[in-house]
C-alpha atoms as a PDB file:
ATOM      1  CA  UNK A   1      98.957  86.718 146.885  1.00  0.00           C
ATOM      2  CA  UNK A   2     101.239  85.117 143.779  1.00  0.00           C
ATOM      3  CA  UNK A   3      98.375  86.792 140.961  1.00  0.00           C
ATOM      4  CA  UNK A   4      98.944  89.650 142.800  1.00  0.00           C
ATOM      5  CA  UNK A   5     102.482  89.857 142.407  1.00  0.00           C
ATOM      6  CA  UNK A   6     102.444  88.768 138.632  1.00  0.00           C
ATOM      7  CA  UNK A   7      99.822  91.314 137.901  1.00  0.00           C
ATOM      8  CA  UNK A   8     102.433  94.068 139.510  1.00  0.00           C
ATOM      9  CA  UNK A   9     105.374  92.457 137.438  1.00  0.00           C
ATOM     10  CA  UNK A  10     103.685  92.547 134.388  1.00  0.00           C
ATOM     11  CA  UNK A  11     102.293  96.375 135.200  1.00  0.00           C
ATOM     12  CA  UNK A  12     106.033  97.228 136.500  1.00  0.00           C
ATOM     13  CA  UNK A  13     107.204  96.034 133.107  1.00  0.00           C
ATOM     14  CA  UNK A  14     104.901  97.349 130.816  1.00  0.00           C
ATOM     15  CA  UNK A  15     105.036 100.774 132.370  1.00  0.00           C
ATOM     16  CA  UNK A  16     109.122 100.204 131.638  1.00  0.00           C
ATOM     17  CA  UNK A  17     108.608  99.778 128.372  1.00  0.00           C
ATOM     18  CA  UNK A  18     106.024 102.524 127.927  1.00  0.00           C
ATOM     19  CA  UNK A  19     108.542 104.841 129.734  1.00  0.00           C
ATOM     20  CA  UNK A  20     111.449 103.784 127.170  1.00  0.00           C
ATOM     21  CA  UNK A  21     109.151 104.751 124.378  1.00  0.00           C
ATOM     22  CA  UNK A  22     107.988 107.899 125.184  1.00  0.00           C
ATOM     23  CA  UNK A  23     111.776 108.729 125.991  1.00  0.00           C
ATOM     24  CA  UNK A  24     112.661 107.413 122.749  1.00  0.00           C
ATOM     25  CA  UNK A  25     109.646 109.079 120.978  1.00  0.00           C
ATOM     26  CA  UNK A  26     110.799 112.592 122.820  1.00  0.00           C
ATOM     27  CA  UNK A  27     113.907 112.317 121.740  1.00  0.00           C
ATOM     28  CA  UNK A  28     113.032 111.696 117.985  1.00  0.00           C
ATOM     29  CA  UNK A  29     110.657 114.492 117.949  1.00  0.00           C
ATOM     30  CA  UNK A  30     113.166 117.043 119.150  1.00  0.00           C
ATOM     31  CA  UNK A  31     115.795 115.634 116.830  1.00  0.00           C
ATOM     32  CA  UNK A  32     113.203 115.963 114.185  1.00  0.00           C
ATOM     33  CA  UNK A  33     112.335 119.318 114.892  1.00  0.00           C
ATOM     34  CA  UNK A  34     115.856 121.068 115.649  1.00  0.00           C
ATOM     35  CA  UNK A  35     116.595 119.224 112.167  1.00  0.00           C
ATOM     36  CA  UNK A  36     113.695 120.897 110.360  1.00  0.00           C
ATOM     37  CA  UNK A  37     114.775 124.064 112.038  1.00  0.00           C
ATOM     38  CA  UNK A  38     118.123 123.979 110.213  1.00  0.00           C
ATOM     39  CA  UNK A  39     116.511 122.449 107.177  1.00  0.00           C
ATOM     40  CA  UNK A  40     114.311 125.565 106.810  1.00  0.00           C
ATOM     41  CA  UNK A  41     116.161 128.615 108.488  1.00  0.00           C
ATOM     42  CA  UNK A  42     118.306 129.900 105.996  1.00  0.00           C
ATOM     43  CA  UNK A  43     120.035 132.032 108.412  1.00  0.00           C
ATOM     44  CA  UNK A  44     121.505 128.763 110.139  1.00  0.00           C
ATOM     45  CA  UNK A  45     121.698 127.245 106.802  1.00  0.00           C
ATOM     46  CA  UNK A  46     124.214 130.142 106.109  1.00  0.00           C
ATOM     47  CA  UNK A  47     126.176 130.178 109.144  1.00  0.00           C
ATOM     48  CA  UNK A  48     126.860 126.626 108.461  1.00  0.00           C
ATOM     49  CA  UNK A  49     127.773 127.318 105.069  1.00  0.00           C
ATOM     50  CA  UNK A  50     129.911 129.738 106.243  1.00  0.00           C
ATOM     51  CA  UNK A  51     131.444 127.956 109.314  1.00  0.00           C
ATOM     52  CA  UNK A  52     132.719 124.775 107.046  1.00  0.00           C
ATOM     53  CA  UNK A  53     134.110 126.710 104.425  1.00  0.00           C
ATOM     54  CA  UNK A  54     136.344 129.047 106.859  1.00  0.00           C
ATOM     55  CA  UNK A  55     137.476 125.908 108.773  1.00  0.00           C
ATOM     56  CA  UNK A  56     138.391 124.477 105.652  1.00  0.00           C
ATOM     57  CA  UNK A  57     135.975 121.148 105.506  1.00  0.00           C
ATOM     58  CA  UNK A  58     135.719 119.348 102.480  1.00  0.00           C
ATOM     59  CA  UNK A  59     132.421 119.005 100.491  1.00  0.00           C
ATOM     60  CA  UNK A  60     131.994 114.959 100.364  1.00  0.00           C
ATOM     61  CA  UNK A  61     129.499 112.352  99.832  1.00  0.00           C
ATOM     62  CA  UNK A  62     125.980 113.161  99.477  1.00  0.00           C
ATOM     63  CA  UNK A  63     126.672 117.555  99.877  1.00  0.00           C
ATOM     64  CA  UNK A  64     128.660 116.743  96.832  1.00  0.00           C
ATOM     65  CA  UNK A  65     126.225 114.729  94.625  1.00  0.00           C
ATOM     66  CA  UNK A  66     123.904 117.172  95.373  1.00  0.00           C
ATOM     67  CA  UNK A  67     125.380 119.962  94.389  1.00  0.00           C
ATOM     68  CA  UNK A  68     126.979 118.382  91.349  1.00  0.00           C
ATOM     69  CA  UNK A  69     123.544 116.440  90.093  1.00  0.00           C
ATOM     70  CA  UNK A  70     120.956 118.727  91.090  1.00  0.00           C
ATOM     71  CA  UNK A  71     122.881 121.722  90.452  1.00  0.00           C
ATOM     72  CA  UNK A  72     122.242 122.686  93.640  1.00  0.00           C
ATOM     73  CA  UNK A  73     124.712 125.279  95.848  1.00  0.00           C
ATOM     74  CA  UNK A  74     125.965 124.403  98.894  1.00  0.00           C
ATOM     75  CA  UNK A  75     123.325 125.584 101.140  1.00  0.00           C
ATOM     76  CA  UNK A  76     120.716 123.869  99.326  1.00  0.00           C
ATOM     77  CA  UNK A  77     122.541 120.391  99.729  1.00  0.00           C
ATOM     78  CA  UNK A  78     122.853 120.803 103.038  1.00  0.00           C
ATOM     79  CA  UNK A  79     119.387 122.204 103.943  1.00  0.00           C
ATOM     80  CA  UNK A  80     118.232 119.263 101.689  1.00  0.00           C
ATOM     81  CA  UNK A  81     120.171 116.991 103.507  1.00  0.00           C
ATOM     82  CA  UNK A  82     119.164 118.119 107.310  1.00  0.00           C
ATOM     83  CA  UNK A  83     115.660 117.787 105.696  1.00  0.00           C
ATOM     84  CA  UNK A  84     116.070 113.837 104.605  1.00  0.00           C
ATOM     85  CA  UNK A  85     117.859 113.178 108.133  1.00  0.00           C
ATOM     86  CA  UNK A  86     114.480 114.737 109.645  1.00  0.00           C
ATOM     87  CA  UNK A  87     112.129 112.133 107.919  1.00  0.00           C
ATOM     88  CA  UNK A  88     114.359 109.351 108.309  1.00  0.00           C
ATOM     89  CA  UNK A  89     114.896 109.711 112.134  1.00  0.00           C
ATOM     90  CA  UNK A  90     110.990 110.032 112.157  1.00  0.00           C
ATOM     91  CA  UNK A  91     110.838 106.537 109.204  1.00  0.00           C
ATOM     92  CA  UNK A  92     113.445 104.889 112.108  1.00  0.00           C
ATOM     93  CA  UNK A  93     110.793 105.592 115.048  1.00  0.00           C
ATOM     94  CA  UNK A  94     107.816 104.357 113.068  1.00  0.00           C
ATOM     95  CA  UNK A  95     109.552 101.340 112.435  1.00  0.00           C
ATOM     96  CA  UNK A  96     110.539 100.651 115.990  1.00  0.00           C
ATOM     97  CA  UNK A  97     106.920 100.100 116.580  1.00  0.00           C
ATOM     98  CA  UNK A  98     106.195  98.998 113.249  1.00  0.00           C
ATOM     99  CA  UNK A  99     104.049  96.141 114.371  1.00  0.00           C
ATOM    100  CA  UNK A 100     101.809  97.985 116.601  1.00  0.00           C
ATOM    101  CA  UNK A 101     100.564 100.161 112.951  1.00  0.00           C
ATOM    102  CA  UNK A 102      97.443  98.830 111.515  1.00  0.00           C
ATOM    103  CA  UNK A 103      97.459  96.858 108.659  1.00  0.00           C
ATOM    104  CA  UNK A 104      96.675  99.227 106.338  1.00  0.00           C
ATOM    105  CA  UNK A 105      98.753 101.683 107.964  1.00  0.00           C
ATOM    106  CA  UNK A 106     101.968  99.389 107.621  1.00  0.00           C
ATOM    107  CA  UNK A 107     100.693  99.078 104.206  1.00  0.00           C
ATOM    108  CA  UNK A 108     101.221 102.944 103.220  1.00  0.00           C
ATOM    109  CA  UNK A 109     104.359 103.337 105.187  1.00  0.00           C
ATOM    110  CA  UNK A 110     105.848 100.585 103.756  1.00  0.00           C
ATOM    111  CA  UNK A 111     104.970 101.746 100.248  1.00  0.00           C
ATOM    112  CA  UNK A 112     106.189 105.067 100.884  1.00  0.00           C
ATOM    113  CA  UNK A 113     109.425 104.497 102.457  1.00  0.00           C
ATOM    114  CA  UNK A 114     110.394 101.461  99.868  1.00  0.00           C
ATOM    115  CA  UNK A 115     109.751 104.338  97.052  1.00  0.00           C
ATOM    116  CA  UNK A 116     111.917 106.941  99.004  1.00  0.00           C
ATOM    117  CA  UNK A 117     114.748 104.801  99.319  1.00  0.00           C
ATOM    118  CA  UNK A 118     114.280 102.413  96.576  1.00  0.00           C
ATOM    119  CA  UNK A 119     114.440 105.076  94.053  1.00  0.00           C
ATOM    120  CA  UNK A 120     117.225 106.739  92.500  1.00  0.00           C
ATOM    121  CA  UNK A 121     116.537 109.969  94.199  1.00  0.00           C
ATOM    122  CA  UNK A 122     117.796 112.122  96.669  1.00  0.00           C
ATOM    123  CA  UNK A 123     116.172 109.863  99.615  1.00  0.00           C
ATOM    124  CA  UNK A 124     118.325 106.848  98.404  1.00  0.00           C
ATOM    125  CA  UNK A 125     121.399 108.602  97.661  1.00  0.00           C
ATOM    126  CA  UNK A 126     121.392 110.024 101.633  1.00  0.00           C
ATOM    127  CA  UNK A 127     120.593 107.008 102.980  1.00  0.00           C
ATOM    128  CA  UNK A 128     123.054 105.241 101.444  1.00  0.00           C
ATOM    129  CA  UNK A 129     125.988 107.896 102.867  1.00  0.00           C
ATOM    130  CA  UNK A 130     123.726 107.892 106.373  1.00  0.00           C
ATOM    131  CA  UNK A 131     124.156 104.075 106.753  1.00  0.00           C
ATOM    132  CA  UNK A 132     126.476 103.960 109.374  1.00  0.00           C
ATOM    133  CA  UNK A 133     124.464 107.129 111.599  1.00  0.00           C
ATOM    134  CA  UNK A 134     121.457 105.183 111.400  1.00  0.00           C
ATOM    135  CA  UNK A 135     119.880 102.572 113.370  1.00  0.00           C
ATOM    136  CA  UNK A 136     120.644  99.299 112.253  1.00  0.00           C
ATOM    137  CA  UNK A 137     117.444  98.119 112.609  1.00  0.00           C
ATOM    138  CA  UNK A 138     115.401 100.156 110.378  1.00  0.00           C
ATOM    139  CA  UNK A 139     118.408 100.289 108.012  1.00  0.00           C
ATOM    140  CA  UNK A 140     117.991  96.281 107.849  1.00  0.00           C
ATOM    141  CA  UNK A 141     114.209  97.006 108.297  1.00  0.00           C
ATOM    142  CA  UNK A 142     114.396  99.457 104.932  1.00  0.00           C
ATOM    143  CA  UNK A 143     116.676  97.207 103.247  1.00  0.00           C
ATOM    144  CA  UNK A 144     114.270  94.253 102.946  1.00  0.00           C
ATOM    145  CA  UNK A 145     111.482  96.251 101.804  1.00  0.00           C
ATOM    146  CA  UNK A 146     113.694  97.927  99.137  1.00  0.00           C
ATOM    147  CA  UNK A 147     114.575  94.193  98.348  1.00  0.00           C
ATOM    148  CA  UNK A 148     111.108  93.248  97.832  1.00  0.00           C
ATOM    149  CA  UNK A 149     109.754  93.529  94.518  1.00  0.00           C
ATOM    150  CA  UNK A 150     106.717  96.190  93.592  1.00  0.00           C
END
């Protein structure tokens, strides 16, 4: 009778925690995707555009570097920008089950994210704006591996 009741505590739990993923891993995925959408629609790009301008918002932080270093207007910084949130809320949901990768999985997306946001480029300078937006734990998870060396 008590191994029966563990078994259905440990089952009760795990399907808990299986439940709180797939919510979590829903929720990315449409985050991701409605970000894509306005990453790639120029029409909504535009009416953006469009929108901040006429309510008189001020072009800051990483919209500004954009456009200023990569010469790009202000559409294109902000498409570019909605594109880098994309792949870091799906970077952030890797990492929250970063263990559970194989090896040589963890390998690659370790390498690849350290290069993204250890470099100069646009990946680092958004990140470094999106800091406070972001979960801390993959920003402290992203921070380490841009500390490491290689």
């Amino acid at each position: 009778m008590f191994a029966t009741l563990a078994y259905l505590a440990v089952q009760v739990s795990h399907a808990r925690k299986e439940t709180r993923r797939a919510i979590s891993q829903s929720r990315t995925e449409m985050l991701r995707q409605l970000l894509m959408t306005d990453a790639t629609d120029a029409r909504l790009t535009g009416i953006r555009t469009k929108a901040l301008t006429n309510v008189g918002a001020e072009i800051t932080g990483a919209t500004l570097q954009l456009m200023q270093r990569a010469r790009l207007t202000q559409e294109e910084a902000m498409a570019l920008r909605m594109r880098e949130f994309a792949w870091c809320q799906y970077r952030a949901q890797v990492i929250r089950h970063v263990d559970e990768l194989s090896p040589g999985d963890r390998i690659s997306f370790d390498t690849v994210a350290r290069f993204a946001y250890g470099s100069s480029g646009i990946s680092r300078l958004w990140f470094d704006e999106a800091k406070p937006l972001l979960d801390p734990d993959a920003v402290r998870y992203v921070e380490k591996l841009i500390a490491q060396p290689g």
